[in-house]
Protein backbone atom coordinates (compact mmCIF):
# COMPACT_ATOMS: atom_id res chain seq x y z
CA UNK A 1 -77.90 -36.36 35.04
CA UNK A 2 -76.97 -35.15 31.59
CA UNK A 3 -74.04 -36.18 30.13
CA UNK A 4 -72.79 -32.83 29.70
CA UNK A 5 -73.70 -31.28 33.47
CA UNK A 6 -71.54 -34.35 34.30
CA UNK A 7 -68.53 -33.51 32.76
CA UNK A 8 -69.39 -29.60 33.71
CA UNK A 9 -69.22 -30.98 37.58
CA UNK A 10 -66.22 -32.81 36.99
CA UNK A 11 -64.35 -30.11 35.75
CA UNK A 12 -65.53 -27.83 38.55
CA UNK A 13 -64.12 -29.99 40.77
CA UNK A 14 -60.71 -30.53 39.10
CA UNK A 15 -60.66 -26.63 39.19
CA UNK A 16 -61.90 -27.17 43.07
CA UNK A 17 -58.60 -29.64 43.95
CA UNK A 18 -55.86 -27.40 41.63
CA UNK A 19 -56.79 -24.07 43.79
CA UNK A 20 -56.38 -25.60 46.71
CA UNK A 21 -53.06 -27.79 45.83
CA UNK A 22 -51.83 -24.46 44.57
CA UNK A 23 -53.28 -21.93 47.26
CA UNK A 24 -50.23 -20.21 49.47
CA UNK A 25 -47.55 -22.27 46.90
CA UNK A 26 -44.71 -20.05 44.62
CA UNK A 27 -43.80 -22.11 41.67
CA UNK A 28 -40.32 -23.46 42.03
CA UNK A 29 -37.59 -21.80 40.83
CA UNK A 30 -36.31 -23.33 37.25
CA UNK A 31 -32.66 -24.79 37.54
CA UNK A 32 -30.29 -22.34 36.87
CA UNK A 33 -28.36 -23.96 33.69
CA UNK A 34 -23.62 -24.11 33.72
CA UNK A 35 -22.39 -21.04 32.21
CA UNK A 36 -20.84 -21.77 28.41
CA UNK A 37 -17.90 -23.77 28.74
CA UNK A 38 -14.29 -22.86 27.29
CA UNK A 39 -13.56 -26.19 24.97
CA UNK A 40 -10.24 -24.81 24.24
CA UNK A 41 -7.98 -22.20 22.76
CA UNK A 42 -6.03 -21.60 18.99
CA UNK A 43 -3.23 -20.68 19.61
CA UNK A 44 -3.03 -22.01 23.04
CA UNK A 45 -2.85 -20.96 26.10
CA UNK A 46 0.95 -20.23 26.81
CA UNK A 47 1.95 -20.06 23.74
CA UNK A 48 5.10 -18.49 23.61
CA UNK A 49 7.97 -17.36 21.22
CA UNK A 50 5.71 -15.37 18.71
CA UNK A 51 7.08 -12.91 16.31
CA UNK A 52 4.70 -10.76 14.91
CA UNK A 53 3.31 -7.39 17.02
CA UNK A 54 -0.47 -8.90 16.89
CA UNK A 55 -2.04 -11.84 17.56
CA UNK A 56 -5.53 -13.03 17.36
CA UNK A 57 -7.27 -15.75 19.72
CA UNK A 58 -9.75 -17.71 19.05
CA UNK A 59 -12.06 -18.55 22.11
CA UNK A 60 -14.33 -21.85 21.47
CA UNK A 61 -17.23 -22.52 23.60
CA UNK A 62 -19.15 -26.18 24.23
CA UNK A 63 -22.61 -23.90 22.80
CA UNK A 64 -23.20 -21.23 20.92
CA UNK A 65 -22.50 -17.85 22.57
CA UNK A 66 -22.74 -13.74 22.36
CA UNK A 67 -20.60 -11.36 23.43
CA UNK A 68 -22.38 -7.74 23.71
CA UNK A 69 -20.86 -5.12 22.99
CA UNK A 70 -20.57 -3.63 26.51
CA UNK A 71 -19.08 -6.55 27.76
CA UNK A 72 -16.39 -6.44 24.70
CA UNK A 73 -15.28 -3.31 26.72
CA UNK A 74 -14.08 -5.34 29.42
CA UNK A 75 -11.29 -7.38 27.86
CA UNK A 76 -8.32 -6.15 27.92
CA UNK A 77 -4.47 -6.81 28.01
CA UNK A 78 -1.78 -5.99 29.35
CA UNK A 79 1.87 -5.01 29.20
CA UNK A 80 0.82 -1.54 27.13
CA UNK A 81 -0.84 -3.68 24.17
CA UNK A 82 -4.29 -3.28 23.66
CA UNK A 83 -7.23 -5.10 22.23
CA UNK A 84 -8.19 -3.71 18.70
CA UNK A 85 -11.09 -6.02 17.81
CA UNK A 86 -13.33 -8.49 19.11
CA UNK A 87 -15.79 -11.09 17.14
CA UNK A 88 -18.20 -13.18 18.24
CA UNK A 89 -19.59 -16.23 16.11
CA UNK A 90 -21.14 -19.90 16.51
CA UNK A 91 -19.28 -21.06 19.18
CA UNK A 92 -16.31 -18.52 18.85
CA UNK A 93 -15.31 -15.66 20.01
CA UNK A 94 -12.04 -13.96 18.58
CA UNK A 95 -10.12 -11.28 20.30
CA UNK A 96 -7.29 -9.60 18.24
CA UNK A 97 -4.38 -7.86 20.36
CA UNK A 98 -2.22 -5.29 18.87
CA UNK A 99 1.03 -3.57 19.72
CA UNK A 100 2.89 -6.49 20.82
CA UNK A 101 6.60 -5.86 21.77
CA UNK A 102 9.66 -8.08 21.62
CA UNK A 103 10.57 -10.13 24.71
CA UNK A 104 7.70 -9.85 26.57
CA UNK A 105 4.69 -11.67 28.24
CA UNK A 106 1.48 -10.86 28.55
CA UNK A 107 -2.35 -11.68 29.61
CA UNK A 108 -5.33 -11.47 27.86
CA UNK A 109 -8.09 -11.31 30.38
CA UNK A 110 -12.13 -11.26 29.30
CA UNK A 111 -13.97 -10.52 32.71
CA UNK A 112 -16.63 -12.66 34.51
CA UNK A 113 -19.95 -12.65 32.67
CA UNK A 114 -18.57 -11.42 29.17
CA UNK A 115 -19.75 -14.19 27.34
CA UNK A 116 -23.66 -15.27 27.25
CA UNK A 117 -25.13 -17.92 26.05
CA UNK A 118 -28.72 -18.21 24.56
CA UNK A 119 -30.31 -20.36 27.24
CA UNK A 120 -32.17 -18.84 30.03
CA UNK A 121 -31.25 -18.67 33.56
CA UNK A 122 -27.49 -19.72 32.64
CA UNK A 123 -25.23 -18.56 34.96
CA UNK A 124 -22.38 -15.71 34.72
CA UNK A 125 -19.40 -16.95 32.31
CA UNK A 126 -16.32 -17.01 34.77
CA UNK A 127 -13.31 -15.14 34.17
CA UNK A 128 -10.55 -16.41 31.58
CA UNK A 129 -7.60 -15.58 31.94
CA UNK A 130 -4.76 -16.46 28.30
CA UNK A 131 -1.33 -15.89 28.60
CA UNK A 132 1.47 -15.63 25.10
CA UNK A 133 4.66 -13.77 25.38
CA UNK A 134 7.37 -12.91 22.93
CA UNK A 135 10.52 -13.78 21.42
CA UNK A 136 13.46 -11.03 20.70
CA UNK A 137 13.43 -11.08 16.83
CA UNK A 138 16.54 -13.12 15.21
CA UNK A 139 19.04 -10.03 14.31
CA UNK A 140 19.62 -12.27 11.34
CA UNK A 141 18.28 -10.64 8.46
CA UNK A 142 18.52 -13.90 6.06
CA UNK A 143 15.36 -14.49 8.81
CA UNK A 144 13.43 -11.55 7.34
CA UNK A 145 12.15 -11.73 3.70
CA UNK A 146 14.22 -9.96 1.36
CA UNK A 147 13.21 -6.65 -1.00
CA UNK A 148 13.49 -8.27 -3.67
CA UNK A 149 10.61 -11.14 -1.81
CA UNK A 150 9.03 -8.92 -0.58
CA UNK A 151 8.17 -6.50 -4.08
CA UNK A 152 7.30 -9.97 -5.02
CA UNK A 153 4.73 -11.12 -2.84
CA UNK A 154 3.49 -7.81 -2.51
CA UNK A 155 0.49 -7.99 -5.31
CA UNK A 156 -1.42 -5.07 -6.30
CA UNK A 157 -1.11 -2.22 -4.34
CA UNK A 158 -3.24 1.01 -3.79
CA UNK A 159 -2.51 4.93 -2.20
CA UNK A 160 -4.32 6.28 0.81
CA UNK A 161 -3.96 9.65 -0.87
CA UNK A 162 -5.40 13.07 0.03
CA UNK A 163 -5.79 11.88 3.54
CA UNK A 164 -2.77 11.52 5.91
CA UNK A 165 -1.08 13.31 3.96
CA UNK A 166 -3.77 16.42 3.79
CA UNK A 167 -2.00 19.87 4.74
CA UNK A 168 -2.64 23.72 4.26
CA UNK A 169 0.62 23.86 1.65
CA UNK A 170 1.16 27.55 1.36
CA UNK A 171 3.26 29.64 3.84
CA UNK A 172 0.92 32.58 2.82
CA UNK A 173 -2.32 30.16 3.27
CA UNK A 174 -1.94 28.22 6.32
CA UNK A 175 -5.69 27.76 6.74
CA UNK A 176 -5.96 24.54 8.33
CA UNK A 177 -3.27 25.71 11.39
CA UNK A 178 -5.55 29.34 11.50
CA UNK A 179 -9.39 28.14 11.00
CA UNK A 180 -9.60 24.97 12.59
CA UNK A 181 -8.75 22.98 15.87
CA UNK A 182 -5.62 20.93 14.42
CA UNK A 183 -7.17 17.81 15.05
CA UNK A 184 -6.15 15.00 13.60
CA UNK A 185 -9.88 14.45 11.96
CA UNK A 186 -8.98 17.97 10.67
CA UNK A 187 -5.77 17.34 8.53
CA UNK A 188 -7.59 13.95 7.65
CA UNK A 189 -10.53 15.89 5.82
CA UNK A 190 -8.50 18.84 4.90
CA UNK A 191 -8.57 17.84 1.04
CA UNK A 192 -12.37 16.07 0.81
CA UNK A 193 -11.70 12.66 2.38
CA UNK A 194 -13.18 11.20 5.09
CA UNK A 195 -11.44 9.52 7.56
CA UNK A 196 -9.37 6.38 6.83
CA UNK A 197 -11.68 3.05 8.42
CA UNK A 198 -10.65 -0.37 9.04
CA UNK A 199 -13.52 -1.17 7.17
CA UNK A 200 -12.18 0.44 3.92
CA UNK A 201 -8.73 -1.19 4.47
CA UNK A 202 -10.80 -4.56 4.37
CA UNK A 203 -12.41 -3.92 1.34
CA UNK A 204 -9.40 -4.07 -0.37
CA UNK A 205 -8.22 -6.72 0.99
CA UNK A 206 -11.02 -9.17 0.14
CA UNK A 207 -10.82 -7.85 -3.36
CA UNK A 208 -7.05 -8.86 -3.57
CA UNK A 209 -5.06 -6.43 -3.15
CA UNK A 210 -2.20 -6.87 -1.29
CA UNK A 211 0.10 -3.92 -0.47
CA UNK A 212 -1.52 -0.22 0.49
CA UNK A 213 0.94 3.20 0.79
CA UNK A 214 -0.06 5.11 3.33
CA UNK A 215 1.39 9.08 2.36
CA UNK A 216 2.04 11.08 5.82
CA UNK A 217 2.46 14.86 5.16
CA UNK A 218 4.33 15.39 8.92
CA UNK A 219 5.88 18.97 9.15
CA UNK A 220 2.51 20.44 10.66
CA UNK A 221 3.06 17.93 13.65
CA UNK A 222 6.56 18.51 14.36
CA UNK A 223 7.99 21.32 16.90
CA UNK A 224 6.16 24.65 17.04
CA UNK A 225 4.31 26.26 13.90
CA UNK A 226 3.65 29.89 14.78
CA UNK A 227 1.24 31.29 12.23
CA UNK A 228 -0.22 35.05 12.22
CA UNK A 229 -3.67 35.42 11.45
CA UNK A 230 -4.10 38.62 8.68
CA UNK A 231 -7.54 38.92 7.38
CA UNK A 232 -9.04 35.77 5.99
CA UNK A 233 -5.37 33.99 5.43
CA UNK A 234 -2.81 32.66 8.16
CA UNK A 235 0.87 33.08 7.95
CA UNK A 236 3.81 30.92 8.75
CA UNK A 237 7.31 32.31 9.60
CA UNK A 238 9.41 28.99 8.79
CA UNK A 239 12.39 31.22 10.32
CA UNK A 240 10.50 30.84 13.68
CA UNK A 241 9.76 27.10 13.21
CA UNK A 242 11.81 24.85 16.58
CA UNK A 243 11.68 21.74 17.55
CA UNK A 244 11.15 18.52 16.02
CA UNK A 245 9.31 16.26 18.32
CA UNK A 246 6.22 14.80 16.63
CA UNK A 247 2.55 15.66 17.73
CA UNK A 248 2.05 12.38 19.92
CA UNK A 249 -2.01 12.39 18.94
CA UNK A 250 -0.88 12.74 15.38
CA UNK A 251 1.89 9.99 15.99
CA UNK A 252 -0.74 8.09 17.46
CA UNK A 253 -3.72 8.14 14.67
CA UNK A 254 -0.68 7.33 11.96
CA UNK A 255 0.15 4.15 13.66
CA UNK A 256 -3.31 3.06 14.16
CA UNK A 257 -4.39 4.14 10.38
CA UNK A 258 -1.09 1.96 9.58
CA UNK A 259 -2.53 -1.46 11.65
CA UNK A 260 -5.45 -1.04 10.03
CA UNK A 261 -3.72 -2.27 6.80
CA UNK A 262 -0.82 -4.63 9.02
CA UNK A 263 -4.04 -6.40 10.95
CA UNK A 264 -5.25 -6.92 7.46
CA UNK A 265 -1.92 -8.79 6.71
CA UNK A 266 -1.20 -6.72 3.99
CA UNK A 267 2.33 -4.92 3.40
CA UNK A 268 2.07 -1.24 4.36
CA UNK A 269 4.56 1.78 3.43
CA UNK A 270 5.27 4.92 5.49
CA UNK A 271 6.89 7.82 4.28
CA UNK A 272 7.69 10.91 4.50
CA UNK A 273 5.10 12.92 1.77
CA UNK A 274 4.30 16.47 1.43
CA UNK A 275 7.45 17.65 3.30
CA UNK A 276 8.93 17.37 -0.25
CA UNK A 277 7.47 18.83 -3.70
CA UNK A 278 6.74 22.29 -4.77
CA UNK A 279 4.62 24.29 -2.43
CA UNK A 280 6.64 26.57 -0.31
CA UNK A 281 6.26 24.48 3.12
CA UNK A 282 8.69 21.65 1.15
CA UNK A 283 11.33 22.16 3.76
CA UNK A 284 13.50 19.05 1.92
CA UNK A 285 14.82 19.94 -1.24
CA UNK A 286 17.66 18.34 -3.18
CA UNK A 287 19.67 21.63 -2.47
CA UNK A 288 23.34 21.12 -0.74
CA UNK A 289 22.49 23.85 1.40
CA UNK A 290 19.52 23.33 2.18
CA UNK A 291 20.48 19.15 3.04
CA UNK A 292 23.07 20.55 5.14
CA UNK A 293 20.68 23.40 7.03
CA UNK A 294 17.33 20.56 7.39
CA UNK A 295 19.18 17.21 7.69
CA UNK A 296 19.16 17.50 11.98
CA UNK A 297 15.63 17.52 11.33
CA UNK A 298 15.14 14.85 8.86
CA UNK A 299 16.76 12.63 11.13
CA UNK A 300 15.47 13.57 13.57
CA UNK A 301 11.70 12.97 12.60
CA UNK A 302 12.82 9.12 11.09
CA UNK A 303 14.27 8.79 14.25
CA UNK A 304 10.98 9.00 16.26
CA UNK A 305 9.35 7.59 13.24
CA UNK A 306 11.25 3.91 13.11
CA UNK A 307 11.87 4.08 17.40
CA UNK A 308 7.40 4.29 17.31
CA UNK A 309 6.95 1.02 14.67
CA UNK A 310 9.97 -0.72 15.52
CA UNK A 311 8.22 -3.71 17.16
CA UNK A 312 6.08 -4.26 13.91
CA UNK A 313 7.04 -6.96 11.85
CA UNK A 314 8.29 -7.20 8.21
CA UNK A 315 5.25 -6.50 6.69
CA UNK A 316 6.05 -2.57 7.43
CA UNK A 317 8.58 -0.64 4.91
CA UNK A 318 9.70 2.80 5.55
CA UNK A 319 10.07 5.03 2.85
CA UNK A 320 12.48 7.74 3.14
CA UNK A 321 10.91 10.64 1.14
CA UNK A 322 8.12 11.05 -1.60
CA UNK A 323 8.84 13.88 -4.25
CA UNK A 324 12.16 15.47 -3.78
CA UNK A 325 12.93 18.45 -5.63
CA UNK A 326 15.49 21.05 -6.44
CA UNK A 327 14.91 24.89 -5.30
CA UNK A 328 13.54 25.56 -8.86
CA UNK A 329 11.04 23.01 -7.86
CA UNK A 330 12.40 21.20 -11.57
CA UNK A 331 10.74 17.61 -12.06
CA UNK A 332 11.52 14.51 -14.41
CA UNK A 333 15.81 15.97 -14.29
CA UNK A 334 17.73 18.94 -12.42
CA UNK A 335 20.95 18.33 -12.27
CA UNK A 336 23.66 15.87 -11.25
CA UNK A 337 23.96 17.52 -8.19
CA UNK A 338 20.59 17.43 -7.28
CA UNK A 339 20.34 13.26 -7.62
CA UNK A 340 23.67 13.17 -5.54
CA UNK A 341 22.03 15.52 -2.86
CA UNK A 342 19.14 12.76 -3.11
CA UNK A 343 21.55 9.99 -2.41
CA UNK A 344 23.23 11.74 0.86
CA UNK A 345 19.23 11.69 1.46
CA UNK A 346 18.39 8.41 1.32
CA UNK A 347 22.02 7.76 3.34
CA UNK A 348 20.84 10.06 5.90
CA UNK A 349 17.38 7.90 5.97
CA UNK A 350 18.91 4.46 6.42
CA UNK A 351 21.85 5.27 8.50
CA UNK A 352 19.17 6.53 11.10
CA UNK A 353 16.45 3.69 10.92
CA UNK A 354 19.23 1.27 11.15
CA UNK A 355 20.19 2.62 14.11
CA UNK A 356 17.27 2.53 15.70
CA UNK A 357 18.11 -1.48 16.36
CA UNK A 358 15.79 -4.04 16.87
CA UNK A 359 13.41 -5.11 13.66
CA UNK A 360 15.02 -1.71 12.22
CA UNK A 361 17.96 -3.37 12.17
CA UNK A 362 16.79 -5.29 8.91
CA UNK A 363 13.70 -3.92 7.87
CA UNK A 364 13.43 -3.53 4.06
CA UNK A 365 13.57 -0.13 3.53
CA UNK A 366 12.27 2.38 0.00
CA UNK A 367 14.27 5.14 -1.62
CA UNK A 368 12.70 7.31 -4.00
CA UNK A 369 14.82 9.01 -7.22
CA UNK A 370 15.02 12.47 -7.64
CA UNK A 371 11.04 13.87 -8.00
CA UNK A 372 10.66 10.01 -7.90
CA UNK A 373 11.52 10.32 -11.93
CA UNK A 374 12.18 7.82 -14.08
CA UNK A 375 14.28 9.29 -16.34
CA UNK A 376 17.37 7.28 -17.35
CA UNK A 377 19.98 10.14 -16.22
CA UNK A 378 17.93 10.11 -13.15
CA UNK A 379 17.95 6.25 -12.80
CA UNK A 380 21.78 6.26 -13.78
CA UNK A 381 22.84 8.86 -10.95
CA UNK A 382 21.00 6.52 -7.95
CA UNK A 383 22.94 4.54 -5.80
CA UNK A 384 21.88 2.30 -2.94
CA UNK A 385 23.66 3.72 -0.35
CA UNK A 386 25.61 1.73 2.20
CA UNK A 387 23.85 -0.55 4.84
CA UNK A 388 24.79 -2.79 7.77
CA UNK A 389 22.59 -5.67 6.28
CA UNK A 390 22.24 -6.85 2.40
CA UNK A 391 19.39 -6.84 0.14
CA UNK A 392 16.73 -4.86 2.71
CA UNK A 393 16.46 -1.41 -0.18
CA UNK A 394 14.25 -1.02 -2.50
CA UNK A 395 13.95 1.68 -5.25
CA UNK A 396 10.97 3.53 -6.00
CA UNK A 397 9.71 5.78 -8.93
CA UNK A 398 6.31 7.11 -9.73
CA UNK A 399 4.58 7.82 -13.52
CA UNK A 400 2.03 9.26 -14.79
CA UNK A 401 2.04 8.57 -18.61
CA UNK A 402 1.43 9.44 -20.91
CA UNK A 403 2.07 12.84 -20.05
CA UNK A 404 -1.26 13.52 -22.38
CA UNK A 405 -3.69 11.09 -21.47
CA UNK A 406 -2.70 11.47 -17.58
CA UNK A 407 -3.19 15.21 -16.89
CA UNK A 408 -5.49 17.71 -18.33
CA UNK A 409 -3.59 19.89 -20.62
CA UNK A 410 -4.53 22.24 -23.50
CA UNK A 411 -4.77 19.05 -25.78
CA UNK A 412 -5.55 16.26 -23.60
CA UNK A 413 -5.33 12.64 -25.33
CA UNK A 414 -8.40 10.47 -24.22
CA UNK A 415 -8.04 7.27 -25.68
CA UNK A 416 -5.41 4.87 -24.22
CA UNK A 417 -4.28 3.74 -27.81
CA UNK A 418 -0.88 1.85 -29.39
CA UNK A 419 1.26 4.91 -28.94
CA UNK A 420 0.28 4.86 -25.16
CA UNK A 421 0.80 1.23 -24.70
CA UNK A 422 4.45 1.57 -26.02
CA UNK A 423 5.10 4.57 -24.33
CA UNK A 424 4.32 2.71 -20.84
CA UNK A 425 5.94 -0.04 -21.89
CA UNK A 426 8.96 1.37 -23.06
CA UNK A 427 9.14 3.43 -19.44
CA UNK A 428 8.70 0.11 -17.28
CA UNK A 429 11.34 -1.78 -19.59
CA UNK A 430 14.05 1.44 -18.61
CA UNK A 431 13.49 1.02 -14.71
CA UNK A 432 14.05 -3.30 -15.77
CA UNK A 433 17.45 -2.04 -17.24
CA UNK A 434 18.66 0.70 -15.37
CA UNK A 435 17.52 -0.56 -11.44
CA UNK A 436 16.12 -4.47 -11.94
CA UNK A 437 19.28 -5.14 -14.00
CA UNK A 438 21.13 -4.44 -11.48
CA UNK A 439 19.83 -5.99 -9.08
CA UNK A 440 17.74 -3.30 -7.23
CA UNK A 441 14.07 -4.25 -6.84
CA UNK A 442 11.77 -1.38 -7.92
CA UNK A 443 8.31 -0.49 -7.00
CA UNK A 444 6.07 2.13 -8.98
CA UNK A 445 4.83 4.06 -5.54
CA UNK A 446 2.34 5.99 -7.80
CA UNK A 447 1.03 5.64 -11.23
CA UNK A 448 -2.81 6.55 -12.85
CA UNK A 449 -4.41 9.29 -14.32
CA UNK A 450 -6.49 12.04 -14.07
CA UNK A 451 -9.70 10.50 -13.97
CA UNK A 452 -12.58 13.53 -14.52
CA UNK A 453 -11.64 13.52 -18.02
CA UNK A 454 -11.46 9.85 -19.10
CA UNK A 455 -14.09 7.12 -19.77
CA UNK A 456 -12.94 4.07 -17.00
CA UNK A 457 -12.51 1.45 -19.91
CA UNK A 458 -9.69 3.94 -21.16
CA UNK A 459 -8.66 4.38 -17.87
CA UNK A 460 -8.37 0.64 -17.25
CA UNK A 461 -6.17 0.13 -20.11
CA UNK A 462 -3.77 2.41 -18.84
CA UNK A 463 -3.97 0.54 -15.56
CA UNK A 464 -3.37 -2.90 -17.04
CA UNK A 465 -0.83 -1.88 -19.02
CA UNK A 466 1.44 -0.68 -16.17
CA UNK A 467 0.39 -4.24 -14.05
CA UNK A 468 1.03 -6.58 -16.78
CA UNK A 469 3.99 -5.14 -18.17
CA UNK A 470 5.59 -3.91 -14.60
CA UNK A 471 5.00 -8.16 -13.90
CA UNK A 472 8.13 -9.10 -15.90
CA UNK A 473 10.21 -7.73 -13.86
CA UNK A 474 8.44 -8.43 -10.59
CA UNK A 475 7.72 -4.41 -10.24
CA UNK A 476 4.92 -3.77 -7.35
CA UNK A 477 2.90 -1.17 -8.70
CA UNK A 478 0.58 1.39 -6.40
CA UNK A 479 -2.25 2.85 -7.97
CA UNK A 480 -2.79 6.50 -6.84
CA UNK A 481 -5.98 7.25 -4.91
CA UNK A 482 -9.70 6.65 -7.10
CA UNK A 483 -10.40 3.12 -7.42
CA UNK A 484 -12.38 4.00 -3.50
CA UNK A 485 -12.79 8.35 -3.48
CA UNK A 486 -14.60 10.39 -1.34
CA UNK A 487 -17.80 9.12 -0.08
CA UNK A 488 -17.36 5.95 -1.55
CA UNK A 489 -14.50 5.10 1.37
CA UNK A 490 -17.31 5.97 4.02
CA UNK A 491 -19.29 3.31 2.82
CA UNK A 492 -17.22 1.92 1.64
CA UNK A 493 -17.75 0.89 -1.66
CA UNK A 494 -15.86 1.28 -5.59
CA UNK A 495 -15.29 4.66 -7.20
CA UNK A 496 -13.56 3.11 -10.23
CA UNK A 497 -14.75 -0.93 -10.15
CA UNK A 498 -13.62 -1.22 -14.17
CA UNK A 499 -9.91 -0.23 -13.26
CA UNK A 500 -10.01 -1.92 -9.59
CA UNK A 501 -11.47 -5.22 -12.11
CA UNK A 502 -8.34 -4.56 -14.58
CA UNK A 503 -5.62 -4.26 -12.05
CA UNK A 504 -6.44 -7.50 -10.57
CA UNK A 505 -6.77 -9.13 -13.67
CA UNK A 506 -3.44 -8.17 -14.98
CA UNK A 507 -1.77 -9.09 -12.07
CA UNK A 508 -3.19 -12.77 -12.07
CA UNK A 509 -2.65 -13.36 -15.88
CA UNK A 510 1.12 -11.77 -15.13
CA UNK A 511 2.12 -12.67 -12.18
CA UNK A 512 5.35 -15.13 -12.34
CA UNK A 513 3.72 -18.77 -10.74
């Protein structure tokens, strides 16, 4: 027989013997693998006597692991916190809990199955259960950073603008309360921005930036706004305006906007915005009458304001107005009488977030000057007014200068030269006389320029200059709104990269070590 019909027959009959070993058998079933296996928690489990309103836990598995995103769904916590992100990487998975009060315990409990691993035929994760609770905050305030620490270690800081703060303006114009559905995404876009993302927040965070103003325009949201339709223009009665309890949706989108930049572990400050300034909904004005007719109201709204963010930690500053002017709608100096209608303001403001109690009690707290000037009779007329704890106020001014090179005008300056160096210079070195001098830490809530009209690397300048110079007197300064505009903060990505560049670099060649 040939060699190769001999090796033909003996593979036949190989063939032959598997069929009929394998005839009528099912192959066995492979042996289903352990589930991934919980190594251990940071912080963990039990942890108790935390401070802050959030925590994040870190999950570590004996293998790598997934979490999809339908199973993230699934974990949850209890005691009316919730669970505002979850992460899964390597061996970790991270789940971040919000809303935290004090004196409490709670669980943190990610279901059966949530978490895969990459092996086949593993079996179901089981169920984990992690349980933290709460301390009551020390009512000691020397336990709370001071203003004056706090301006410090705040570090560049940066204005949500044209967002929260986004409102029809015009008695005679209410178009957003007549043309659209009220909701919140509605104000939010009013004025051309898109809505405010934890993923913008980030941004500026991982840049360097370390303190973002979030502006809330509110009176749309409080009591009932009747407005007549005429035409193509709606119409608001203020005479028929009652109430004052706050929109609870609205309430609720500020305070999540507001953890976006808190989870980021940044300092965040909430005011009171477009309520104030010249357009003819500005129901506060530094009037006597007109303190004496709205301050129910005021109080009223800080009230429900401080009682919604009380359990937030110090990272949170209130600020109790943005713009304040007199009935002439006069900036930069009215009158004497208007700044002392400005301090009964700011009285009013932390007479009823101190009252409010628990991390109210000492929470460092912003007061703006009349029109948030800072001219020196305006910065001589301002008084901290009196308060239950010591060193929790902080002053704060906006500018825009020079007046020139900052707005468009019928001669507008474009070059950021000596003359506007000194001028800036000369304006930070009266708020380190009339307010650091004296021992009242100061932040510039606004400062920048209009930027259609300016090359960036003038812009910048401008920028710097503030930064550096605002530095020697450990002056926070907030840059309003472009560094991130528009469809950039959908992205998100720089608008203005040469000024965001400047900023930071001022600040690090400044800074006191």
């Amino acid at each position: 027989m040939a060699p190769t019909k001999y090796f033909s027959l003996i593979a036949c009959l190989a063939g032959c013997i598997l069929c009929f070993c394998c005839c009528g058998h099912d192959d066995p079933e492979p042996e289903e693998l352990d589930a991934p296996a919980l190594l251990g928690t940071t912080p963990e489990n039990g942890v108790s006597d935390l401070l802050d309103y959030s925590l994040s836990v870190v999950f570590t598995f004996d293998q790598n692991i997934k979490c999809p995103a339908e199973a993230q769904k699934g974990i949850s916590v209890d005691g009316g916190a919730s669970v505002s992100k979850v992460d899964c990487y390597g061996t970790d998975l991270t789940v971040s809990v919000t809303g935290l009060k004090r004196g409490s315990s709670y669980t943190l409990t990610i279901p059966a199955g949530a978490v895969e691993g990459y092996r086949k035929n593993q079996k179901p994760s089981q169920a984990i259960s992690f349980k933290f609770s709460t301390k009551y905050s020390d009512p000691v305030p020397e336990h709370w950073e001071s203003a004056a620490t706090a301006v410090l270690n705040m570090g560049p800081g940066w204005n949500l603008g044209n967002t929260l703060d986004s409102n029809s303006g015009d008695v005679n114009n209410m178009w957003i309360e007549a043309f659209t559905g009220r909701t919140t995404t509605d104000y939010e876009t009013a004025w051309g921005q898109p809505v405010a993302t934890r993923d913008l927040i980030h941004m500026f965070k991982e840049a360097g930036f370390g303190a973002i103003r979030v502006p809330v325009t509110w009176y749309p949201h409080i009591g009932k706004v009747t407005v007549t339709v005429k035409g193509d223009k709606g119409y608001w009665d203020m005479s028929t305006w009652t109430g004052a309890d706050v929109d609870p949706v609205w309430m609720a989108r500020v305070k999540e906007v507001v953890g976006y930049v808190i989870d980021e572990g940044m300092y965040c400050i909430l005011n009171i915005h477009h309520d104030t300034g010249t357009a003819s909904t500005a129901w506060l004005r530094a009037d006597k009458t007109v303190h004496d007719r709205v301050k129910g109201r005021y109080c009223e709204l800080w009230r429900q304001i401080a009682t919604e963010f009380e359990t937030f930690g110090e990272k949170l500053l209130f600020e109790s107005f943005n713009e304040m002017l007199d009935n002439n709608g006069t900036w930069n100096y009215a009158s004497a009488a208007a700044d002392d209608v400005i301090n009964e303001y700011n009285a009013d403001f932390v007479a009823t977030v101190r009252a409010t109690g628990g991390n109210n009690a000492q929470r460092n707290l912003v007061l703006n000057t009349y029109a948030a000037s800072t001219e020196q009779k305006v910065l001589e007329d301002f008084r901290l007014p009196e308060d239950t704890v010591e060193g929790h106020l902080i002053a704060e001014v906006h500018s825009y200068a020079p007046y020139l090179f900052a707005f468009n005008t019928d001669y507008p300056k474009k070059v950021f030269d000596d003359s506007c160096d000194r001028e800036v210079r000369g304006i930070v070195d009266r708020l380190g006389q009339f307010l650091v001098g004296k021992g009242i830490p100061c932040i510039i809530g606004e400062y920048g320029a209009d930027t259609s009209e300016r090359e960036e690397t003038e812009l910048a300048k401008q920028a710097a200059c503030y930064v550096s110079q605002a530095a020697k007197y450990n002056i926070a300064c907030f840059y309003w709104m472009s560094l991130s505009d528009r469809e950039d903060r959908s992205v998100p990505r720089w608008t203005k990269p040469l000024i965001k560049d400047a900023i930071l670099k001022a600040y690090r060649d400044n800074k006191a070590d």
